[in-house]
Structures are given as structure tokens and as C-alpha cells.
PDB file of N, CA and C in Angstrom:
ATOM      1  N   UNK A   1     -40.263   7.127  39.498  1.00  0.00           N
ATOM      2  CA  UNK A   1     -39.140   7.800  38.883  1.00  0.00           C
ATOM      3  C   UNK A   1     -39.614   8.519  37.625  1.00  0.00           C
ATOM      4  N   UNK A   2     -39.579   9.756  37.692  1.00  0.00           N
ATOM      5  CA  UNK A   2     -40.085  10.480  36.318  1.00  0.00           C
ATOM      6  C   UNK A   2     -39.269  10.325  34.764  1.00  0.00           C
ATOM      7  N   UNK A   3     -37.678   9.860  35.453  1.00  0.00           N
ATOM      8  CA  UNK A   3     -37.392   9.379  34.311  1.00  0.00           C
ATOM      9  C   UNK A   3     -38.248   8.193  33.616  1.00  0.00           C
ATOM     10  N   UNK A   4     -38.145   6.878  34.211  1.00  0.00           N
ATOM     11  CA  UNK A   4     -39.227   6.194  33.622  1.00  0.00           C
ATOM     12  C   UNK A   4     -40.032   6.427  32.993  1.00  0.00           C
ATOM     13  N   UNK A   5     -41.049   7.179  33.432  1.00  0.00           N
ATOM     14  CA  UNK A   5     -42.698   7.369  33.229  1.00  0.00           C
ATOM     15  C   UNK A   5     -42.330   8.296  31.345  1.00  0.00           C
ATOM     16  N   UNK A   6     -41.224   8.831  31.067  1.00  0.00           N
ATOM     17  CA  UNK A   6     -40.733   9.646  30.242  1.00  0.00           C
ATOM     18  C   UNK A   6     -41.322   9.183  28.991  1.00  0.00           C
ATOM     19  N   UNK A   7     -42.431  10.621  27.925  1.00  0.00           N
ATOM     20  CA  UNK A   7     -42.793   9.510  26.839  1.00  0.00           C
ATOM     21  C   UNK A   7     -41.747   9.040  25.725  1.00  0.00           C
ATOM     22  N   UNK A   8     -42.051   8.543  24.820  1.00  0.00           N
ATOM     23  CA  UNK A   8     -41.202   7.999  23.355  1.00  0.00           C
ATOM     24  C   UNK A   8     -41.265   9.286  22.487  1.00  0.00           C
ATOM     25  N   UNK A   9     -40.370   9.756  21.443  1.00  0.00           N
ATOM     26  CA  UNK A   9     -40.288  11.121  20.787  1.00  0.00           C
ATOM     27  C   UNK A   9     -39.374  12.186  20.752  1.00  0.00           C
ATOM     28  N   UNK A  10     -39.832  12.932  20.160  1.00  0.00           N
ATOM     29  CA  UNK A  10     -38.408  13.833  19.986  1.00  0.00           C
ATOM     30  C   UNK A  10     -38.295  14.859  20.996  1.00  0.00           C
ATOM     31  N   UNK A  11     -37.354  15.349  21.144  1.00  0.00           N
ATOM     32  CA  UNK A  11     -36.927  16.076  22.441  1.00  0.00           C
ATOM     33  C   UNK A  11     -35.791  16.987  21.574  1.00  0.00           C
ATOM     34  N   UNK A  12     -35.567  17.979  22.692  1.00  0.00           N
ATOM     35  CA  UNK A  12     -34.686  19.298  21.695  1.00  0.00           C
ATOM     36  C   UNK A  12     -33.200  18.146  21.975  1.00  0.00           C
ATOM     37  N   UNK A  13     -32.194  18.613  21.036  1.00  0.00           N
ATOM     38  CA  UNK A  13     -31.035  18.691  21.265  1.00  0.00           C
ATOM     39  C   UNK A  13     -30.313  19.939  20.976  1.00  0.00           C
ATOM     40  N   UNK A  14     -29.345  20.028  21.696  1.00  0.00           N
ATOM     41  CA  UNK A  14     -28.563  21.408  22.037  1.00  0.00           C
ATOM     42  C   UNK A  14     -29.647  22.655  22.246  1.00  0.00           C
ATOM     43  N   UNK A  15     -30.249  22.253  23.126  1.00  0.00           N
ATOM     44  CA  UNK A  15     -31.681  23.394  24.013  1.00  0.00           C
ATOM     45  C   UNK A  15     -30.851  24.697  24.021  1.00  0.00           C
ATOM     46  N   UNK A  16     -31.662  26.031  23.640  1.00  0.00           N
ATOM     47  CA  UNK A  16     -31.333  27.128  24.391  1.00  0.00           C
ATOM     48  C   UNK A  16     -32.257  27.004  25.650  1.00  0.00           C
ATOM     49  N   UNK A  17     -31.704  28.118  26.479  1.00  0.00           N
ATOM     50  CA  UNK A  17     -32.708  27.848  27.874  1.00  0.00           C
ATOM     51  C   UNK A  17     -32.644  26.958  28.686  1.00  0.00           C
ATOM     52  N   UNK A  18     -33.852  26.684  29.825  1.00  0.00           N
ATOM     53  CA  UNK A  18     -33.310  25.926  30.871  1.00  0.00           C
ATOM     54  C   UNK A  18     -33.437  24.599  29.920  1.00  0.00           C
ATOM     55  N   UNK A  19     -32.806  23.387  30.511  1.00  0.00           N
ATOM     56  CA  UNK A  19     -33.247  22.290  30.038  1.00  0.00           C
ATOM     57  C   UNK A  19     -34.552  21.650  30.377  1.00  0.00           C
ATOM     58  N   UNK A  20     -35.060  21.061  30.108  1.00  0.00           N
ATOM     59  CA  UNK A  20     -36.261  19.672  29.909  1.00  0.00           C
ATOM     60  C   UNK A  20     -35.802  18.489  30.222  1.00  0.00           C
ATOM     61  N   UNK A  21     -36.683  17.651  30.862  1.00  0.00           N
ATOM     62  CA  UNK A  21     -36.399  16.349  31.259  1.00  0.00           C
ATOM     63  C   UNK A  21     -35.921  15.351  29.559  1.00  0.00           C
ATOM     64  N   UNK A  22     -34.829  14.983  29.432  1.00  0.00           N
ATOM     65  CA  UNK A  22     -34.510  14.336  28.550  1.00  0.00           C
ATOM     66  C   UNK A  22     -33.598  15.232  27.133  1.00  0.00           C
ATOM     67  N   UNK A  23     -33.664  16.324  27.508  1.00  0.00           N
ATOM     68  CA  UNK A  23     -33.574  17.584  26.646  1.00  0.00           C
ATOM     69  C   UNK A  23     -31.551  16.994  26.349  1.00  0.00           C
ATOM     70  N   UNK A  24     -30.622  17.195  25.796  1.00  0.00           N
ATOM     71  CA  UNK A  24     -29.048  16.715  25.484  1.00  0.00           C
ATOM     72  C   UNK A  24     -28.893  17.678  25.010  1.00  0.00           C
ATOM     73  N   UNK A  25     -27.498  17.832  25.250  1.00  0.00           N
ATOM     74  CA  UNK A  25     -26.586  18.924  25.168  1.00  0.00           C
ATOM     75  C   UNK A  25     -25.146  17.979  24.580  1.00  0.00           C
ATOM     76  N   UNK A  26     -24.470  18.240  23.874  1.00  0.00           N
ATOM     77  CA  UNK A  26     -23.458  17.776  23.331  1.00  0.00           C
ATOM     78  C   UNK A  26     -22.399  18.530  22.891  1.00  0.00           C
ATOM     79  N   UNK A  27     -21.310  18.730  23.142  1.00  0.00           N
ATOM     80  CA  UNK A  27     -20.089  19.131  22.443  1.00  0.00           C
ATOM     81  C   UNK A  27     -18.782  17.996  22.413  1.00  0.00           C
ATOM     82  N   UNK A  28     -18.065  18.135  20.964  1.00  0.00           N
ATOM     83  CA  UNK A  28     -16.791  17.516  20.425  1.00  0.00           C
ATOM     84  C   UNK A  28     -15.736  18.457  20.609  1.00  0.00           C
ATOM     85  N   UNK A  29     -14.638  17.378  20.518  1.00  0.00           N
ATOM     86  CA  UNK A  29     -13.695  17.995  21.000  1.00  0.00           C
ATOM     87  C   UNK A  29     -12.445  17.921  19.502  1.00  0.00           C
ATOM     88  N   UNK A  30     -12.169  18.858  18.097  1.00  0.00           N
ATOM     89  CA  UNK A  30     -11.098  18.876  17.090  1.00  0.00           C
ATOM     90  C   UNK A  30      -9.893  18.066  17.511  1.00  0.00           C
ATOM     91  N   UNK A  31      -9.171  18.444  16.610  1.00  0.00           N
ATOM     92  CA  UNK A  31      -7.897  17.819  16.627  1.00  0.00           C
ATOM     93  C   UNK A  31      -6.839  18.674  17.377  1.00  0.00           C
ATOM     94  N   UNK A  32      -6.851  19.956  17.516  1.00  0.00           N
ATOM     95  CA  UNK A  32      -6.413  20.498  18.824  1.00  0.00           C
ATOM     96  C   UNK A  32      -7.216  20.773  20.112  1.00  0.00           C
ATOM     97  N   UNK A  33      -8.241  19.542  20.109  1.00  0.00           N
ATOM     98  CA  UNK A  33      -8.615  19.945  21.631  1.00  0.00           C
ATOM     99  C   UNK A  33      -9.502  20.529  22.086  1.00  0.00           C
ATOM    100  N   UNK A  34     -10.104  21.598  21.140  1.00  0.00           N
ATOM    101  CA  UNK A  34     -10.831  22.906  21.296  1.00  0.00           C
ATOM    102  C   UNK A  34     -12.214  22.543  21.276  1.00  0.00           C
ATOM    103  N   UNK A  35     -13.428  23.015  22.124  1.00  0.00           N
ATOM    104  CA  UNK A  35     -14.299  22.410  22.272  1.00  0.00           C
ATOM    105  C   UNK A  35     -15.347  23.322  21.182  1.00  0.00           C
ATOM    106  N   UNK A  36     -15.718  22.148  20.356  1.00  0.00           N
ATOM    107  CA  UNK A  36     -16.912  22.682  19.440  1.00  0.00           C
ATOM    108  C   UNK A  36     -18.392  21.868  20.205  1.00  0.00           C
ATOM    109  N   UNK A  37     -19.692  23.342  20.331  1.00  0.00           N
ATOM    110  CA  UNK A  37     -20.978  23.057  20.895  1.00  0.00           C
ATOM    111  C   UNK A  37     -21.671  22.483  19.425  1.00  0.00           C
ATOM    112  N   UNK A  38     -22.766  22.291  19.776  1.00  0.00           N
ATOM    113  CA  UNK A  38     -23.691  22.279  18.763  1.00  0.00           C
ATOM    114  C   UNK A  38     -24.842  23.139  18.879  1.00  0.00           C
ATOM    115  N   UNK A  39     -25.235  23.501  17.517  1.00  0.00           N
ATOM    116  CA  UNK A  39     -25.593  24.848  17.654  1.00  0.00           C
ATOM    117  C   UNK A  39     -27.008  24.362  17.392  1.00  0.00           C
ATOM    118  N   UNK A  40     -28.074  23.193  16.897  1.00  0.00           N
ATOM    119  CA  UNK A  40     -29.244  22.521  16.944  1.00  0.00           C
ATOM    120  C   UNK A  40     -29.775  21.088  16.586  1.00  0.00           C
ATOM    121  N   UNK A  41     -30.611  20.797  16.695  1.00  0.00           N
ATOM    122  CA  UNK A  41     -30.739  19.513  16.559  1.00  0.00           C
ATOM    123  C   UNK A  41     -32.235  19.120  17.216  1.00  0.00           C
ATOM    124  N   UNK A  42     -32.152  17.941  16.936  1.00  0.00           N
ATOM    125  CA  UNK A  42     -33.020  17.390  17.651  1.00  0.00           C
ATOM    126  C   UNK A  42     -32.797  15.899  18.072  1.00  0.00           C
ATOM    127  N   UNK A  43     -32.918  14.959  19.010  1.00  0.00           N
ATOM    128  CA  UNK A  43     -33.022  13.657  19.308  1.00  0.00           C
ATOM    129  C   UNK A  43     -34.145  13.064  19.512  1.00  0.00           C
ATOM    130  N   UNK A  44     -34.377  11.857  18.844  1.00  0.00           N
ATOM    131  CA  UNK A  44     -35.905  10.941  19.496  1.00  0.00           C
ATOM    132  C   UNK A  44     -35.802   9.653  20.210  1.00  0.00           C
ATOM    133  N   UNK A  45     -35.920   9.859  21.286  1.00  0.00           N
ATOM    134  CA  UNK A  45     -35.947   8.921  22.048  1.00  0.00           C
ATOM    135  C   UNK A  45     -36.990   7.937  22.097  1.00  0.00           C
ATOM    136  N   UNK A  46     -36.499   6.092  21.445  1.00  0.00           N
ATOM    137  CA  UNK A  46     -37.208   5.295  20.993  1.00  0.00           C
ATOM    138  C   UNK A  46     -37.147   4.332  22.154  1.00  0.00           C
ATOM    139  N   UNK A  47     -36.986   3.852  22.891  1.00  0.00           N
ATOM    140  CA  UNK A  47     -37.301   2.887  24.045  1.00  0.00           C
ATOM    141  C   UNK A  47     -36.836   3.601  25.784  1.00  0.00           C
ATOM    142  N   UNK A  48     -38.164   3.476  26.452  1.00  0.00           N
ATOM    143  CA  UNK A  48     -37.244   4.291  28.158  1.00  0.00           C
ATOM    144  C   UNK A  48     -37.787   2.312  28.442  1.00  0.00           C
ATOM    145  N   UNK A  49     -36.897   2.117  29.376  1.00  0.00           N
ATOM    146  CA  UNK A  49     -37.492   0.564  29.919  1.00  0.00           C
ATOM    147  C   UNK A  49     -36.465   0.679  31.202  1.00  0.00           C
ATOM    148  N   UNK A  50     -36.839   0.005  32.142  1.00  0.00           N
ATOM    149  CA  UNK A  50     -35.841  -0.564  33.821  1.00  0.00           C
ATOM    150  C   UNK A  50     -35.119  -1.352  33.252  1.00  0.00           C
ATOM    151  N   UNK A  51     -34.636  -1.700  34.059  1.00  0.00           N
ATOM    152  CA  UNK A  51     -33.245  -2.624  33.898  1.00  0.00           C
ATOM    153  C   UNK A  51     -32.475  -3.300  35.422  1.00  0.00           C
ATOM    154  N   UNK A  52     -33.404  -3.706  36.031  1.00  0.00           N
ATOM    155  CA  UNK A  52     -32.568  -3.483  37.578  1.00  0.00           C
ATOM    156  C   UNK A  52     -33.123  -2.559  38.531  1.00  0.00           C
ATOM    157  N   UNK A  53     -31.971  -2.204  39.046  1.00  0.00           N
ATOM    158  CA  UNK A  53     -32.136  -0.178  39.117  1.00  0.00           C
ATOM    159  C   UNK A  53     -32.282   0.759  38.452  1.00  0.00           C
ATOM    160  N   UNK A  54     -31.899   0.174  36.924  1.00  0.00           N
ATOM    161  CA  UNK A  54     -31.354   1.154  35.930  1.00  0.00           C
ATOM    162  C   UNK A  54     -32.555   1.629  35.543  1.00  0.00           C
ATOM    163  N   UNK A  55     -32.538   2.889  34.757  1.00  0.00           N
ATOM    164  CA  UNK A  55     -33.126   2.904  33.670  1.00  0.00           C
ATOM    165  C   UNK A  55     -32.703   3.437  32.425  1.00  0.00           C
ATOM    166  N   UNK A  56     -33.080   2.837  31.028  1.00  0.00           N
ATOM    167  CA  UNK A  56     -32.473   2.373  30.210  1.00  0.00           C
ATOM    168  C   UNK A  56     -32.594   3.765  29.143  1.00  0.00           C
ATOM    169  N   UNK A  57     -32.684   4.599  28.530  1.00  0.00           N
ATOM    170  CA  UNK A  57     -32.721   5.579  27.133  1.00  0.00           C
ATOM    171  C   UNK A  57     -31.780   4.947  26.299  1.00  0.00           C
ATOM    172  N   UNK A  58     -33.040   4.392  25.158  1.00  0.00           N
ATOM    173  CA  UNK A  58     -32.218   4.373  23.299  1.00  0.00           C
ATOM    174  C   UNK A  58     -33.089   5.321  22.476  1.00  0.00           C
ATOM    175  N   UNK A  59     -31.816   5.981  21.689  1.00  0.00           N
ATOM    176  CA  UNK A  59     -32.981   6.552  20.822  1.00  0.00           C
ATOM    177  C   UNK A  59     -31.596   6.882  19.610  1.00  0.00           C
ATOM    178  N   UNK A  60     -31.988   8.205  18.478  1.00  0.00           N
ATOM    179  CA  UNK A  60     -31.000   8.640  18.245  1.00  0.00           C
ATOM    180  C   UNK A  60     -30.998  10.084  17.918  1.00  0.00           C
ATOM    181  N   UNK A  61     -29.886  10.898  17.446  1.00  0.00           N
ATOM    182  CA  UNK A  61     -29.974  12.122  17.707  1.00  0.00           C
ATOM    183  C   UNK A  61     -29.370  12.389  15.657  1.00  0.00           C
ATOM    184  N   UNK A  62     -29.654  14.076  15.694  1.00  0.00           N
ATOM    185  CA  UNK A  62     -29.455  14.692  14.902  1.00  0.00           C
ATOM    186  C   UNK A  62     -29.255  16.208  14.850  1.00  0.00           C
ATOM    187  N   UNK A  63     -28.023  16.545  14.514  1.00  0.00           N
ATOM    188  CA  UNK A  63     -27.780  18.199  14.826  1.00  0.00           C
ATOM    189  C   UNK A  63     -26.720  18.489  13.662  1.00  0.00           C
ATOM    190  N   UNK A  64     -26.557  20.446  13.899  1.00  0.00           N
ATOM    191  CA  UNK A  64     -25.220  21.135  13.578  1.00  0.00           C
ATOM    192  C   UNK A  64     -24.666  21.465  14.633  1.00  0.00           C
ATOM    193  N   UNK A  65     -22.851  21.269  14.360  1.00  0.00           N
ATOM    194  CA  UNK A  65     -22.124  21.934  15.460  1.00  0.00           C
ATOM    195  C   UNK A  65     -21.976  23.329  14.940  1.00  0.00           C
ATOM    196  N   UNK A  66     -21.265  24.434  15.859  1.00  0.00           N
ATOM    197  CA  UNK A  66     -21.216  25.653  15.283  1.00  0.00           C
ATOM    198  C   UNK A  66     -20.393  25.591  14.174  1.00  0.00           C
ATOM    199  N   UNK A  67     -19.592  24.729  14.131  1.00  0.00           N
ATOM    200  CA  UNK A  67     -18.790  24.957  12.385  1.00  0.00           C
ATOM    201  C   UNK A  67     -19.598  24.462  11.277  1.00  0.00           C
ATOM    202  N   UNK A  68     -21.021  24.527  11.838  1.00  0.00           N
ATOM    203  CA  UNK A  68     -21.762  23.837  10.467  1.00  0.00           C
ATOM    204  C   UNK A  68     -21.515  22.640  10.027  1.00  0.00           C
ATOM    205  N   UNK A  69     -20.822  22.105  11.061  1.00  0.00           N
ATOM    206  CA  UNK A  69     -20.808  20.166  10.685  1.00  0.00           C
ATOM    207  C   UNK A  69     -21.745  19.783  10.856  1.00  0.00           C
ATOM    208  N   UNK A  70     -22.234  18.402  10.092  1.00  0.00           N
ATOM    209  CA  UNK A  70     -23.720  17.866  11.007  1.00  0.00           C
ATOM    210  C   UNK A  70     -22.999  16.418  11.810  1.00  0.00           C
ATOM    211  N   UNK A  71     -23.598  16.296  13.185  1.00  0.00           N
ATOM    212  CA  UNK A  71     -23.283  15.416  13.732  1.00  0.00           C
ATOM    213  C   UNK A  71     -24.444  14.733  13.702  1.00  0.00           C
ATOM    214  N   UNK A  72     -24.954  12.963  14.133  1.00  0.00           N
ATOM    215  CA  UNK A  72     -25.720  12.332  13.664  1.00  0.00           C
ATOM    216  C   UNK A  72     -25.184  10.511  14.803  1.00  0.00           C
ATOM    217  N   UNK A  73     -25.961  10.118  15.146  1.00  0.00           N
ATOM    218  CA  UNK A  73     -25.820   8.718  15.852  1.00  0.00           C
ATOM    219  C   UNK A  73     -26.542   8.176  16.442  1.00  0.00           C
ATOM    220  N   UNK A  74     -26.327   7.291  17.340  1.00  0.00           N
ATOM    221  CA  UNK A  74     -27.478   6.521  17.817  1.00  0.00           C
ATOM    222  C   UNK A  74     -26.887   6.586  19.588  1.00  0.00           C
ATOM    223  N   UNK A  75     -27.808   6.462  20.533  1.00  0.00           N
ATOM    224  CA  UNK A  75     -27.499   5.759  22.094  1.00  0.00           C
ATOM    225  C   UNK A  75     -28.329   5.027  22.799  1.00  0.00           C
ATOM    226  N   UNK A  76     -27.487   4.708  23.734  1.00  0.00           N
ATOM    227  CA  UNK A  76     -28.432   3.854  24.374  1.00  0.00           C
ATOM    228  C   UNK A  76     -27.447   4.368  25.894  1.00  0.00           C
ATOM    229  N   UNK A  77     -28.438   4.816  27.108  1.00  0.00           N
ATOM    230  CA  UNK A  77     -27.496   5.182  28.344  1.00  0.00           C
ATOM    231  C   UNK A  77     -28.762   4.631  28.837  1.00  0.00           C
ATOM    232  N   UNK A  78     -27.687   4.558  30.420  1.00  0.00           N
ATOM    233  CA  UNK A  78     -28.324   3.907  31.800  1.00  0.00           C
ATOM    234  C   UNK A  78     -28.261   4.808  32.864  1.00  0.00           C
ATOM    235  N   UNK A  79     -29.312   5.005  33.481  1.00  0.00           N
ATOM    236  CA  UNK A  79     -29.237   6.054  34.665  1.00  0.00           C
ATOM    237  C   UNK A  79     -29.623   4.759  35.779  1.00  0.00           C
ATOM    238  N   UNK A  80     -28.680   5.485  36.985  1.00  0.00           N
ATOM    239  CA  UNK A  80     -28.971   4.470  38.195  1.00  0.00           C
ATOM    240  C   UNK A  80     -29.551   5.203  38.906  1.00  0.00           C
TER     241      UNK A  80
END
């Protein structure tokens, strides 16, 4: 599974262009609804490990949305 094999490090967030294996894309949604993108960033992905079937991504991320907010957090997802 190439996810697996995936190294530790930073990876684009909110990519122009095609995406990259591990590459995130993110948009929020205001208080009316309206969908704000993010306009850059970057995420580093700190542990890939199995789980089962699963496999596991923690890492955390860092960007601007287009209103010049900075968004900022941590994840952890499971791909089956």
C-alpha cells in the first residue's frame, strides 16, 4: 500500500495543481454557510503506522484561508 510506505514530513497544504500523495486540501464553512478555501499552508505528517486494515496519518497542519485567517490543528485519520 503506498499509503503506508508514505515518508514522515511536510507535505503542501491547500496544493495548487494536481495533488500529491498526502498533499490536503481544506475549506470552512462562516456563519452564513459560505465556503471559505485556504489559500496556503503547509502540513507535517508525524506518524503513518497500520492499524488492522487501517492505515493510520497523525500529523499537524498550518495555513491562510482566503480571508487571511490563519487556520492551525492537529489530526489523526484512518484510511481503510
Amino acid at each position: 500500500n503506498r499509503l503506508a510506505s508514505s515518508s514522515l514530513g511536510e507535505y503542501r497544504f491547500c496544493p495548487d495543481g494536481d495533488p500529491q500523495n498526502l498533499d490536503f486540501e481544506i475549506s470552512v464553512r462562516d456563519g452564513d454557510y459560505n465556503c471559505i478555501f485556504c489559500k496556503s499552508g503547509t502540513h507535517t505528517v508525524a506518524a503513518v503506522k497500520r492499524s488492522g486494515n487501517e492505515v493510520v496519518v497523525e500529523g499537524k497542519f498550518q495555513g491562510t484561508l482566503e480571508d487571511d485567517r490563519g487556520i492551525s490543528g492537529r489530526y489523526k485519520l484512518a484510511f481503510g
